[in-house]
N, C-alpha and C. Protein backbone atom coordinates (compact mmCIF):
# COMPACT_ATOMS: atom_id res chain seq x y z
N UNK A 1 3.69 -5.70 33.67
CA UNK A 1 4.19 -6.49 32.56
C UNK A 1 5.26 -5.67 31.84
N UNK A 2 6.18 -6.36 31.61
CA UNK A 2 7.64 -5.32 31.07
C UNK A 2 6.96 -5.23 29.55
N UNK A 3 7.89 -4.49 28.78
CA UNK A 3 7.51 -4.16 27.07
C UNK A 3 8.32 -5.14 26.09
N UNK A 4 9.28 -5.83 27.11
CA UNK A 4 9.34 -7.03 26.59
C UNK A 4 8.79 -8.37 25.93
N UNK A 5 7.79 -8.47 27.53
CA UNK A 5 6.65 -9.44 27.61
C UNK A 5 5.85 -9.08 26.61
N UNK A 6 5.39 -7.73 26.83
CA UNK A 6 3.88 -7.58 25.90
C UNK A 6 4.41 -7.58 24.08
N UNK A 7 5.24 -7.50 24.05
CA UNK A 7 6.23 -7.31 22.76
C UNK A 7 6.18 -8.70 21.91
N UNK A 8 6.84 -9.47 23.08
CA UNK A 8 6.68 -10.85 22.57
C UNK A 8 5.51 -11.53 22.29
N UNK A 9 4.48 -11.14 23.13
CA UNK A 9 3.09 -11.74 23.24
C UNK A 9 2.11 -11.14 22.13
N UNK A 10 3.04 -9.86 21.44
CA UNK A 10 2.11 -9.83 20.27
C UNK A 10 2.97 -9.99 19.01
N UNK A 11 3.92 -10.50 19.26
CA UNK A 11 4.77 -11.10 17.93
C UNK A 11 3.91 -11.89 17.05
N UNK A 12 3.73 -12.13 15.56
CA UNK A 12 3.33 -12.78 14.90
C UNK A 12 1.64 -12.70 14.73
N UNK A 13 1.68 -10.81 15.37
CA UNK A 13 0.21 -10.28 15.15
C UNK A 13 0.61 -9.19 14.11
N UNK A 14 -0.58 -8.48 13.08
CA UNK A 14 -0.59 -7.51 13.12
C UNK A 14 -1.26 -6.50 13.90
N UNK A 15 -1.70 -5.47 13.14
CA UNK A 15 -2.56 -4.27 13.97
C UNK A 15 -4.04 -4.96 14.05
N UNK A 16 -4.45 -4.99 12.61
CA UNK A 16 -5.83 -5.52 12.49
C UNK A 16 -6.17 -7.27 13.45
N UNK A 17 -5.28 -7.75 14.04
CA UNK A 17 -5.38 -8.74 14.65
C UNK A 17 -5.87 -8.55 16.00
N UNK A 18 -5.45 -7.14 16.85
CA UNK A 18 -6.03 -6.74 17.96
C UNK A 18 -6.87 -6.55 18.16
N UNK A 19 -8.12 -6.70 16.77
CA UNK A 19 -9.68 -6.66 16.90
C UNK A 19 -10.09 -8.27 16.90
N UNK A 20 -11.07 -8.28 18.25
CA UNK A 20 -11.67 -9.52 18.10
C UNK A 20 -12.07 -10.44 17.05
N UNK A 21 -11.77 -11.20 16.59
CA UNK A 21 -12.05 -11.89 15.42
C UNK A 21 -12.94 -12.65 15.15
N UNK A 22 -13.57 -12.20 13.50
CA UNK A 22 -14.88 -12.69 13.12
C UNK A 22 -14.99 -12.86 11.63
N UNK A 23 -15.41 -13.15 11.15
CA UNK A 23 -15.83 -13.14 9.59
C UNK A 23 -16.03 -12.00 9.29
N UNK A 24 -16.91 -11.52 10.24
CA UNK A 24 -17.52 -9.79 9.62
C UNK A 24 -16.32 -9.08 10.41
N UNK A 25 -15.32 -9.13 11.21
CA UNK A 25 -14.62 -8.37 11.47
C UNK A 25 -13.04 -8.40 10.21
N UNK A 26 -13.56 -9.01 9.13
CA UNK A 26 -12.56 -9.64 8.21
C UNK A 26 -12.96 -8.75 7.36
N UNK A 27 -14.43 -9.16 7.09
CA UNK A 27 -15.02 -8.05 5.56
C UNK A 27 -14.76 -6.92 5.87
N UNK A 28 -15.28 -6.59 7.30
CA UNK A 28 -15.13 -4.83 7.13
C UNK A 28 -13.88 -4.60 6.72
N UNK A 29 -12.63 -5.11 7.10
CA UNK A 29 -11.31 -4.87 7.26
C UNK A 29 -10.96 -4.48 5.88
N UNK A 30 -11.37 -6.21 5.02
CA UNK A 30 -10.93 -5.89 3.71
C UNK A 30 -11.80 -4.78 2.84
N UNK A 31 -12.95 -4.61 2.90
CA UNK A 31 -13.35 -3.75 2.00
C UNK A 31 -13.33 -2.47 2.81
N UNK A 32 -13.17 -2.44 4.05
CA UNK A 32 -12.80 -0.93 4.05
C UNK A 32 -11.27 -0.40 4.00
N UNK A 33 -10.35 -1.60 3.73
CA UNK A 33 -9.04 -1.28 2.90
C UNK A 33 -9.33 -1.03 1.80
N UNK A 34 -10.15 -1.53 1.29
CA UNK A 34 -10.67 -1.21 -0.04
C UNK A 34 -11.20 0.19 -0.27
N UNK A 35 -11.77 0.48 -0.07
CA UNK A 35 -12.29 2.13 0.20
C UNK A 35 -11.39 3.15 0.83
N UNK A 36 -10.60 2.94 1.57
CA UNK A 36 -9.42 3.97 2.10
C UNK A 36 -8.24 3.96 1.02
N UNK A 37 -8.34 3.18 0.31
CA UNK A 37 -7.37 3.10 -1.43
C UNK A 37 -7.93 3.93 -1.89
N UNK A 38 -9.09 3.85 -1.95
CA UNK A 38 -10.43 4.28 -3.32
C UNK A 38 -10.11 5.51 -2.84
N UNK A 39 -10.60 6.15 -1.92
CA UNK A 39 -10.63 7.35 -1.47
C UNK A 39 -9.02 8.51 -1.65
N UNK A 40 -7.94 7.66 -1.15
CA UNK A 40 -6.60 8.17 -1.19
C UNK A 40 -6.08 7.98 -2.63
N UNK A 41 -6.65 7.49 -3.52
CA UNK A 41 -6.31 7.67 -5.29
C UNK A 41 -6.41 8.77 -5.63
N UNK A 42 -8.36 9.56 -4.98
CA UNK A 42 -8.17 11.24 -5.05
C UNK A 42 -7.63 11.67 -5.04
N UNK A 43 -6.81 11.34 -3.98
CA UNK A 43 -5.73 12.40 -4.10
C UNK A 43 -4.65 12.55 -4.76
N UNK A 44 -4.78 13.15 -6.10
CA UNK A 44 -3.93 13.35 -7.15
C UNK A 44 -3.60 14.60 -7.46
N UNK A 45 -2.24 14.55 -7.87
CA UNK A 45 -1.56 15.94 -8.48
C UNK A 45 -0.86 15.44 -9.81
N UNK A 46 -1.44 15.93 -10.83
CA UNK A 46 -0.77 15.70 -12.04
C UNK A 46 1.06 15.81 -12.36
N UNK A 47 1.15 14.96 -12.93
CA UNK A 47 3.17 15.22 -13.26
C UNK A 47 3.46 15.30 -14.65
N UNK A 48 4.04 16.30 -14.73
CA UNK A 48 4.21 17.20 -15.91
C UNK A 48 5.12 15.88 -16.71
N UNK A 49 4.68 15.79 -18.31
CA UNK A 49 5.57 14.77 -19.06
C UNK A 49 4.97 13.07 -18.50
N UNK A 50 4.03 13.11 -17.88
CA UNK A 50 3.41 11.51 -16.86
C UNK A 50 2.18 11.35 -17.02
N UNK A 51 2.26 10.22 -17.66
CA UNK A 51 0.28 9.50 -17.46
C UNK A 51 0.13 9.29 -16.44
N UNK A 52 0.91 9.26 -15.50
CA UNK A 52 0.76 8.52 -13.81
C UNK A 52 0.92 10.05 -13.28
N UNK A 53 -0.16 10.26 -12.30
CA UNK A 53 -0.03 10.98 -11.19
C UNK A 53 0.34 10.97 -9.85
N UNK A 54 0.94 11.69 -8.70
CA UNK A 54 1.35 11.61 -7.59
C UNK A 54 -0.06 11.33 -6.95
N UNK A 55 0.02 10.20 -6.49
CA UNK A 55 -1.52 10.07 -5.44
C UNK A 55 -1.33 9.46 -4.41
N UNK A 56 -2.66 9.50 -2.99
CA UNK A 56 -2.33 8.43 -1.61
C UNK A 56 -2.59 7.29 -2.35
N UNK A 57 -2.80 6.76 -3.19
CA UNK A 57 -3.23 5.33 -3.43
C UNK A 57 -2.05 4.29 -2.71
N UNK A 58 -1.09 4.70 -3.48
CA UNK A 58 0.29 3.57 -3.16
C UNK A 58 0.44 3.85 -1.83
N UNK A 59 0.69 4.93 -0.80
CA UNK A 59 0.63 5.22 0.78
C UNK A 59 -0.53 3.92 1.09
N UNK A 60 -1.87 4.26 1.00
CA UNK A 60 -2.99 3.75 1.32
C UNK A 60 -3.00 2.06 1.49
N UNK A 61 -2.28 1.79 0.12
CA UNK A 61 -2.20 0.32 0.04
C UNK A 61 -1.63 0.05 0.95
N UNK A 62 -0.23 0.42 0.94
CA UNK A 62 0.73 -0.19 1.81
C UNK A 62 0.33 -0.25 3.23
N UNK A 63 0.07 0.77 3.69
CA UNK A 63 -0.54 0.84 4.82
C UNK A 63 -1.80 -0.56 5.13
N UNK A 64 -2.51 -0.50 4.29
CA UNK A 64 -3.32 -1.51 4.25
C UNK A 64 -3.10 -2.99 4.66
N UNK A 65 -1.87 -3.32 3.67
CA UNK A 65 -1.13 -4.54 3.86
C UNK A 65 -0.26 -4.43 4.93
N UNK A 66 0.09 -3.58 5.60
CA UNK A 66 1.18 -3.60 6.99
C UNK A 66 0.11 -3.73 7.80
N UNK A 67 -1.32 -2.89 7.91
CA UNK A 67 -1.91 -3.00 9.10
C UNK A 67 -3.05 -4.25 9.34
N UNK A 68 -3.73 -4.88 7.84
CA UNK A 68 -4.24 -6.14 8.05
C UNK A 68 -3.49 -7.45 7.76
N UNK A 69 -1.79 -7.49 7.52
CA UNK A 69 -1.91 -8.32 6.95
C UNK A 69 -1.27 -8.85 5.52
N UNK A 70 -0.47 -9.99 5.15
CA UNK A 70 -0.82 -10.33 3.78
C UNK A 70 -2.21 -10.97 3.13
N UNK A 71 -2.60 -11.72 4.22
CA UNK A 71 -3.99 -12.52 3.32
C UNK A 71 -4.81 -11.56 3.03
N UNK A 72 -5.07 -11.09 4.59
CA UNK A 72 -6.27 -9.27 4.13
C UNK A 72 -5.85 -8.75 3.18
N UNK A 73 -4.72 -7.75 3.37
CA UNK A 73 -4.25 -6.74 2.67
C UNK A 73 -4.29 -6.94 0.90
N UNK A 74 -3.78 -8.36 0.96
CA UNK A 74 -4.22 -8.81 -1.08
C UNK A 74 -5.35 -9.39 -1.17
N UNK A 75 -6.60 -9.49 -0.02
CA UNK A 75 -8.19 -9.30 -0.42
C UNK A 75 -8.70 -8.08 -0.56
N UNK A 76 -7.76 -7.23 0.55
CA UNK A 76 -8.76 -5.87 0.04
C UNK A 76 -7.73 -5.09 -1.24
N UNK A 77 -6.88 -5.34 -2.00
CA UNK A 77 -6.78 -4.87 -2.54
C UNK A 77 -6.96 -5.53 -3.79
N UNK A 78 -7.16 -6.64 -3.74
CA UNK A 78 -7.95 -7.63 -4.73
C UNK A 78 -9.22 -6.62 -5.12
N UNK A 79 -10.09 -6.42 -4.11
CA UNK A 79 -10.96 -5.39 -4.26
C UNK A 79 -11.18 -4.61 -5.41
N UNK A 80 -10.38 -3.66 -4.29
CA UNK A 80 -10.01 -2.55 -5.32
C UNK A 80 -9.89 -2.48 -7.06
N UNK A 81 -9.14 -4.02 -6.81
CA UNK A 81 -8.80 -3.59 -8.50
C UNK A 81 -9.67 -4.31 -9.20
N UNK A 82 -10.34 -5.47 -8.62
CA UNK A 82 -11.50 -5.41 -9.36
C UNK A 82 -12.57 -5.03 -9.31
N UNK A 83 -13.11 -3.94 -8.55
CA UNK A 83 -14.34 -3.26 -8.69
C UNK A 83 -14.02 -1.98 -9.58
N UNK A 84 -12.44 -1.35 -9.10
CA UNK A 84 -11.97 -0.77 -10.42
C UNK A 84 -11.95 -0.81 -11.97
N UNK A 85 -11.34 -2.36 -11.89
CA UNK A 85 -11.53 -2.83 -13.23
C UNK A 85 -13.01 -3.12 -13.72
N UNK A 86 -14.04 -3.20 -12.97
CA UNK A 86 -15.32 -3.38 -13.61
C UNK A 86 -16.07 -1.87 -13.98
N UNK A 87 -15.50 -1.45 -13.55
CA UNK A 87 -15.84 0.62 -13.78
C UNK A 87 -15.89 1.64 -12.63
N UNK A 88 -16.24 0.96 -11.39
CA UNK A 88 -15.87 1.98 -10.47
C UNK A 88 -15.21 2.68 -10.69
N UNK A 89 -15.24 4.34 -10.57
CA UNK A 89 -14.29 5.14 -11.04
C UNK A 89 -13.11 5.76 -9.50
N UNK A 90 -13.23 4.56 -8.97
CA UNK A 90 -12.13 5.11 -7.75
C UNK A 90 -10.33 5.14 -7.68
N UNK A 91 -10.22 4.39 -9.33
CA UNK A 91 -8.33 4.47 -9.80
C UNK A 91 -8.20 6.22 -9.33
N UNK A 92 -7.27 6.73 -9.66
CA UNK A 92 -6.11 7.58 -9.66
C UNK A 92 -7.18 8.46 -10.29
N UNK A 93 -7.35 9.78 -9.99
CA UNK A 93 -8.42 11.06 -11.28
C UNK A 93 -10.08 10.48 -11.35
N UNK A 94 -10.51 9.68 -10.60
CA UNK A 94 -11.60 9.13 -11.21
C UNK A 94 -11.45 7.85 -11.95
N UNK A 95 -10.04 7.39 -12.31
CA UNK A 95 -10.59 6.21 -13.32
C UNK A 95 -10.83 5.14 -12.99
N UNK A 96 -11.22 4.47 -14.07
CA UNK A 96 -11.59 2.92 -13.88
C UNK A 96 -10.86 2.00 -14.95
N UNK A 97 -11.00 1.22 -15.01
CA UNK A 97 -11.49 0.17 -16.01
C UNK A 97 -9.51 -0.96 -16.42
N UNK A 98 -9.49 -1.15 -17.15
CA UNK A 98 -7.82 -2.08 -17.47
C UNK A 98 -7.37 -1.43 -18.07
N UNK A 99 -7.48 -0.46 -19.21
CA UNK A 99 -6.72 -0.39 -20.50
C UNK A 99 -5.32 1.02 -19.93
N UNK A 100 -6.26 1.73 -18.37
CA UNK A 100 -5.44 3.05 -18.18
C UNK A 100 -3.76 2.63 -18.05
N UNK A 101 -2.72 3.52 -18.63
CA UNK A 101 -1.51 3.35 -18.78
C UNK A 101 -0.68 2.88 -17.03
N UNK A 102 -1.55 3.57 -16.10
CA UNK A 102 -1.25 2.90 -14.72
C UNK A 102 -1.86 1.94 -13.93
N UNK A 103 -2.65 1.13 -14.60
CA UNK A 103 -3.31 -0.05 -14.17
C UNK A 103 -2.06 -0.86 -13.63
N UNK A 104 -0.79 -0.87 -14.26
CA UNK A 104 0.15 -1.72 -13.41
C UNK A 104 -0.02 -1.34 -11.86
N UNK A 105 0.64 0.09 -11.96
CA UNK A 105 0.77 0.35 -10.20
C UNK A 105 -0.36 -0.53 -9.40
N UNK A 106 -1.82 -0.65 -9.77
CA UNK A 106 -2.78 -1.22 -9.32
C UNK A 106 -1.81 -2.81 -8.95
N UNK A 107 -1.92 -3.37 -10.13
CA UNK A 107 -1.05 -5.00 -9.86
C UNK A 107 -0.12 -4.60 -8.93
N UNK A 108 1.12 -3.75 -9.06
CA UNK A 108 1.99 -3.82 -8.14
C UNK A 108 1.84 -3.75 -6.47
N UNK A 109 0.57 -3.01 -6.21
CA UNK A 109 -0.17 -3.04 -5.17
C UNK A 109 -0.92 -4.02 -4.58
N UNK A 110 -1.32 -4.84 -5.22
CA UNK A 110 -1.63 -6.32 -4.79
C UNK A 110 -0.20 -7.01 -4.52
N UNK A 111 0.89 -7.02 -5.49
CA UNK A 111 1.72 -7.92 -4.36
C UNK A 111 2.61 -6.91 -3.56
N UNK A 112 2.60 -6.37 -3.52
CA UNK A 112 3.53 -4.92 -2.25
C UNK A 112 2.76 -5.74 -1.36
N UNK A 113 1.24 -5.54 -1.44
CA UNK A 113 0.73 -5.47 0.10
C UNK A 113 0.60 -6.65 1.05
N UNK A 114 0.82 -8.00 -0.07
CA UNK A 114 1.33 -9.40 0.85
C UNK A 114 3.25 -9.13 1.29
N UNK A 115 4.00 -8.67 0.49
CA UNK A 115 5.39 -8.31 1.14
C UNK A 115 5.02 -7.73 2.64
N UNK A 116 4.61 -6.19 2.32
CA UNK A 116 4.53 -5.72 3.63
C UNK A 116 3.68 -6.57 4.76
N UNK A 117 2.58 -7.21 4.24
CA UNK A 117 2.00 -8.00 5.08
C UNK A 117 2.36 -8.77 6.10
N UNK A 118 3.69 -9.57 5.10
CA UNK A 118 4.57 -10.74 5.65
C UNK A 118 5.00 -10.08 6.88
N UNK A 119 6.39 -9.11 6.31
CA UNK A 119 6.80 -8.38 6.65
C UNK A 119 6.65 -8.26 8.31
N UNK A 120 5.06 -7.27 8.17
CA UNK A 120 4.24 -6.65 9.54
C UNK A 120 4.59 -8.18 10.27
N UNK A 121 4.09 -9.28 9.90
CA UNK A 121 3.55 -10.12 10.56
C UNK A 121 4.77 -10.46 11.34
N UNK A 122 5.79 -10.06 11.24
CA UNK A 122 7.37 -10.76 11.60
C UNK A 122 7.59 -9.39 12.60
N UNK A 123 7.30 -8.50 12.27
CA UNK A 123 7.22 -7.35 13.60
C UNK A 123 8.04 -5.77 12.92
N UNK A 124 8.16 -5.65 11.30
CA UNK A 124 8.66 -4.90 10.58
C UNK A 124 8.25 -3.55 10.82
N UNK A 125 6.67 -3.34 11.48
CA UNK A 125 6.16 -2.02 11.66
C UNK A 125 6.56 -1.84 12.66
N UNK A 126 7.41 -2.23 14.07
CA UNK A 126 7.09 -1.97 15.28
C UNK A 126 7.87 -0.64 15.78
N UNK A 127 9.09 -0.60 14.51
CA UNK A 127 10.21 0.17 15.08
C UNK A 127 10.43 1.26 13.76
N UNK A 128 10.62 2.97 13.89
CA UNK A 128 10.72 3.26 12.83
C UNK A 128 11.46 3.55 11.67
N UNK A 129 12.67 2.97 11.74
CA UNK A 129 13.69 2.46 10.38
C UNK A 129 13.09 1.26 9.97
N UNK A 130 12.40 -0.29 10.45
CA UNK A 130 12.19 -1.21 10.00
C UNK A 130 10.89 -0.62 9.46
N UNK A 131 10.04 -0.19 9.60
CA UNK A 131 9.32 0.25 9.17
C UNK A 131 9.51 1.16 7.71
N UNK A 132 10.30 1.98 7.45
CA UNK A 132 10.88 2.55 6.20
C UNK A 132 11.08 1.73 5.63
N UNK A 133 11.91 0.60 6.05
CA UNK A 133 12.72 -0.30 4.66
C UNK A 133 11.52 -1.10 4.26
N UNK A 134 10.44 -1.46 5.31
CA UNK A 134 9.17 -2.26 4.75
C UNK A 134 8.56 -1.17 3.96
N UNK A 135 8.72 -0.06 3.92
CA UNK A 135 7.42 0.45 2.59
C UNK A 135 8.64 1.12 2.01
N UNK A 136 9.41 1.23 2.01
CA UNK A 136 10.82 1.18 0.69
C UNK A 136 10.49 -0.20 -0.44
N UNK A 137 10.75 -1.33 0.54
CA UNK A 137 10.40 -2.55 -0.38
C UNK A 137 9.24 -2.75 -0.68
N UNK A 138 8.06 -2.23 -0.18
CA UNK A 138 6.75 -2.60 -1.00
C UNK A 138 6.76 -1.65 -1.77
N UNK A 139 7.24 -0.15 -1.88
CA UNK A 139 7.26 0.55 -2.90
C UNK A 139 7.80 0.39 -4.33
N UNK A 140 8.91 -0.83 -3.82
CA UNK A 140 9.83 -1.09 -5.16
C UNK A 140 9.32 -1.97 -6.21
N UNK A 141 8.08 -2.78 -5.08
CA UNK A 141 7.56 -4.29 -5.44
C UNK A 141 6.17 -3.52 -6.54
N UNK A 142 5.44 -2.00 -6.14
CA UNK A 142 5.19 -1.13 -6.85
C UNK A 142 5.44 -1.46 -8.39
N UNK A 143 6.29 -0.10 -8.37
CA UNK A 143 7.58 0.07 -9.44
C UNK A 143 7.89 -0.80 -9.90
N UNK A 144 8.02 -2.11 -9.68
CA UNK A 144 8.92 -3.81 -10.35
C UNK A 144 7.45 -3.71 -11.17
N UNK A 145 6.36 -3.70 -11.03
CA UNK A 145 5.08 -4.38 -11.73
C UNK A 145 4.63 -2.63 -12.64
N UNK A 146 4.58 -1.91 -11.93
CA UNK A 146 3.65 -0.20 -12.68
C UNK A 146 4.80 -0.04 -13.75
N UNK A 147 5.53 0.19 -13.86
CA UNK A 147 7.03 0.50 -14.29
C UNK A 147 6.84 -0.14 -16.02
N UNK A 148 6.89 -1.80 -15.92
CA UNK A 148 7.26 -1.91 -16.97
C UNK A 148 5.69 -2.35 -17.67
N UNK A 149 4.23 -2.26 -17.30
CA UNK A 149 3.29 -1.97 -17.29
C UNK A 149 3.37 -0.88 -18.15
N UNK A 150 3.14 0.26 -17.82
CA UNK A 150 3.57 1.70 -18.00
C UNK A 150 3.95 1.91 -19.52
N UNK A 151 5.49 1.22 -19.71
CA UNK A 151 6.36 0.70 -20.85
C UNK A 151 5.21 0.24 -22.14
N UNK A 152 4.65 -0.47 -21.25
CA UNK A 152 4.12 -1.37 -22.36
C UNK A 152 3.18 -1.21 -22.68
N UNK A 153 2.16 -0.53 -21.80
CA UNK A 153 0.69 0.27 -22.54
C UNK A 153 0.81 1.17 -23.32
N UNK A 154 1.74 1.86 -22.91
CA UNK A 154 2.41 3.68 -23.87
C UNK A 154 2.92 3.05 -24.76
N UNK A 155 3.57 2.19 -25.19
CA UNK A 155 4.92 2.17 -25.96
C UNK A 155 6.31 2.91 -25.66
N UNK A 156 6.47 3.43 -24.37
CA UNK A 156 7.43 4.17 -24.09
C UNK A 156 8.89 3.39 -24.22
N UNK A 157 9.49 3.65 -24.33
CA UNK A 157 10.68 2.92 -23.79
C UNK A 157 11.18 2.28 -22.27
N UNK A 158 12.25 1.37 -22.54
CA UNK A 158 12.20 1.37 -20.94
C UNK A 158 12.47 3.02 -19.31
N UNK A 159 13.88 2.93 -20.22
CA UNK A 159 14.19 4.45 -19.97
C UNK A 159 13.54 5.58 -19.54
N UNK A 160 12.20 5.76 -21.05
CA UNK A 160 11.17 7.25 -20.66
C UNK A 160 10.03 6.45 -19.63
N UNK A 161 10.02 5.09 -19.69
CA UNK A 161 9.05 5.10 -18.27
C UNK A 161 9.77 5.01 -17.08
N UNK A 162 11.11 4.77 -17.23
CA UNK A 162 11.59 5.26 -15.27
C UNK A 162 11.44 6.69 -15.50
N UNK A 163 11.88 7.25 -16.66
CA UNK A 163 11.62 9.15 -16.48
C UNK A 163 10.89 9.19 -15.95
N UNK A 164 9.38 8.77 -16.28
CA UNK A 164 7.64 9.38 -16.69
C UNK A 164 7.18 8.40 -15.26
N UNK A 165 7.50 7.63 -15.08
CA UNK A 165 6.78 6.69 -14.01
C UNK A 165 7.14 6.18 -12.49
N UNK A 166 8.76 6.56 -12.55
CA UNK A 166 9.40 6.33 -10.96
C UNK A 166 10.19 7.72 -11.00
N UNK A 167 10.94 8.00 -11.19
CA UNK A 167 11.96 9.00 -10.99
C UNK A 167 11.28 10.35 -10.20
N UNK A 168 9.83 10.98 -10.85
CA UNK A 168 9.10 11.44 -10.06
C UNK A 168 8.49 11.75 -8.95
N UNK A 169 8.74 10.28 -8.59
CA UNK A 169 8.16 9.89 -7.50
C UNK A 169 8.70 9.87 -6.20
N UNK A 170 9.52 10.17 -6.34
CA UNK A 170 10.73 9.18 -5.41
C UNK A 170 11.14 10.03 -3.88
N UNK A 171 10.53 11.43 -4.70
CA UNK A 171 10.51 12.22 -3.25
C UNK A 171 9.36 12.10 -2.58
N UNK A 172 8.12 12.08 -2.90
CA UNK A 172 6.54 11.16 -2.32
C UNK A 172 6.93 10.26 -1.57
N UNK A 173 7.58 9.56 -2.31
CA UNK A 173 7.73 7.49 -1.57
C UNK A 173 8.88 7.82 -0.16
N UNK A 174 9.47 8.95 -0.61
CA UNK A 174 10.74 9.34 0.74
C UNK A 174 9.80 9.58 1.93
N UNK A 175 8.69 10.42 1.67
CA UNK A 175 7.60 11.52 2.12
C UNK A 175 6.50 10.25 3.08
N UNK A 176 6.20 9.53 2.19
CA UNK A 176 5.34 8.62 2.71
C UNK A 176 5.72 7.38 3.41
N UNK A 177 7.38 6.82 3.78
CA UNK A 177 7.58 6.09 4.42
C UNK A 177 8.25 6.74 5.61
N UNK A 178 8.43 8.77 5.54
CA UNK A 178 9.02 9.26 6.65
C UNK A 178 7.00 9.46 7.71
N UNK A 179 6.04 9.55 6.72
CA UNK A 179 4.78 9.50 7.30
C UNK A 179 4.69 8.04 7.91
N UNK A 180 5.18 6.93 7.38
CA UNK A 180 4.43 5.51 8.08
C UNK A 180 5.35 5.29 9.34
N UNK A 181 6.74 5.46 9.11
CA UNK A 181 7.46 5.74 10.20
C UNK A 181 6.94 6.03 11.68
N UNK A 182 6.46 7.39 11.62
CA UNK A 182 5.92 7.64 12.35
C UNK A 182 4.34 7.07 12.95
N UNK A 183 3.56 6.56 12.38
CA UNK A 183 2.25 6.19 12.39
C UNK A 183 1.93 4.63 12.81
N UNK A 184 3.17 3.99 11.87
CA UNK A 184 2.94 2.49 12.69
C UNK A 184 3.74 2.20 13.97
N UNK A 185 4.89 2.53 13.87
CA UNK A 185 5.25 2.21 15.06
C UNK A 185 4.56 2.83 16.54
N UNK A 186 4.04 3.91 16.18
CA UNK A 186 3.41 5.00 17.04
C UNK A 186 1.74 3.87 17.77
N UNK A 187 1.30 3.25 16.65
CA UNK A 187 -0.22 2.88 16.92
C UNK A 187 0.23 1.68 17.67
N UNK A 188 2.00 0.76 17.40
CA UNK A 188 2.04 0.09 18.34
C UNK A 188 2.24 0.51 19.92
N UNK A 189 3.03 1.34 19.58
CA UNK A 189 3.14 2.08 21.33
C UNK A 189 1.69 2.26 22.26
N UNK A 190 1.61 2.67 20.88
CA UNK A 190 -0.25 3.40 21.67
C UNK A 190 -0.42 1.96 22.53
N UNK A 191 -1.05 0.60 21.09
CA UNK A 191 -1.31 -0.54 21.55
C UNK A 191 -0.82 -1.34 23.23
N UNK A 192 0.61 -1.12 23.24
CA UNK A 192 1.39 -2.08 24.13
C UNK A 192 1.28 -1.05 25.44
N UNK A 193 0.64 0.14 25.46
CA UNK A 193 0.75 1.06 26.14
C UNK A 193 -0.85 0.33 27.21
N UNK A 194 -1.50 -0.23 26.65
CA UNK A 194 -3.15 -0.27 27.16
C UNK A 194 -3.36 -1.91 27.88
């Protein structure tokens, strides 16, 4: 079979679609997108002058929504933010709850991860520049919602929250779509390879 054929024949799949399909092959999907967020929030490094820290959360999501999906990807991160928001302490440092100054990024991560979802579903992960510009644009879709969030919990200005809330970042988000680059298009090869 050429890589044509098999190319075409999985057009209008994602990754998580190559598992037999079930109800329970749905839940696990979404709540263990849900938990690979939770888990990659840990990983935080504080930013000097920033209520928002550098963390995998935003990697995690995205990933999430490229590899199950838009419908998955904004159930399991539906999840997330509301088991977050009820106190789970799996946000960014441990936190939980609505009132934290980066609860946006959370929102912005619910719709990033139907973009990239779409996105995947059209064949955006397969190759690795289309792949960059898909978590470029879910990163921005981020930033469009955490950003002026941010603004508005602090009282910051618009200005000191691009300082305090994107500008920071921006070498991470370079960092983490030169990581998906490599990783999605790679798991399709693997895939079309078998």
């Amino acid at each position: 079979m050429s890589t044509a054929t098999v190319t075409s024949a999985r057009s209008g799949q994602v990754l998580a679609d190559l598992i037999p399909a079930s109800r329970v092959r749905d839940a696990v999907l979404v709540f263990g997108g849900a938990a690979l967020t939770g888990l990659a929030a840990q990983i935080a490094v504080p930013v000097p002058g920033s209520p928002v820290p550098v963390t995998g959360q935003t990697f995690a999501a995205l990933l999430v929504g490229t590899a199950l999906g838009a419908r998955r990807g904004f159930a399991s991160l539906a999840v997330y933010a509301l088991v977050g928001a009820a106190g789970v302490p799996w946000f960014a440092e441990g936190g939980s709850g609505l009132g934290m100054p980066s609860f946006g990024y959370v929102l912005g991560m619910l719709l990033a991860s139907v973009v990239v979802g779409a996105l995947a579903r059209r064949g955006a992960d397969r190759s690795a520049w289309r792949t960059a510009g898909t978590m470029v644009l879910g990163s921005a879709v981020v930033y469009a919602v955490g950003v002026p969030y941010l603004a508005l919990a602090t009282g910051m200005s618009a200005s000191a929250a691009i300082a305090a809330g994107l500008t920071p970042f921006l070498v991470g988000d370079a960092l983490k779509a030169a990581l998906a680059m490599g990783v999605l298009p790679t798991a399709w090869k693997f895939v079309d390879k078998r």
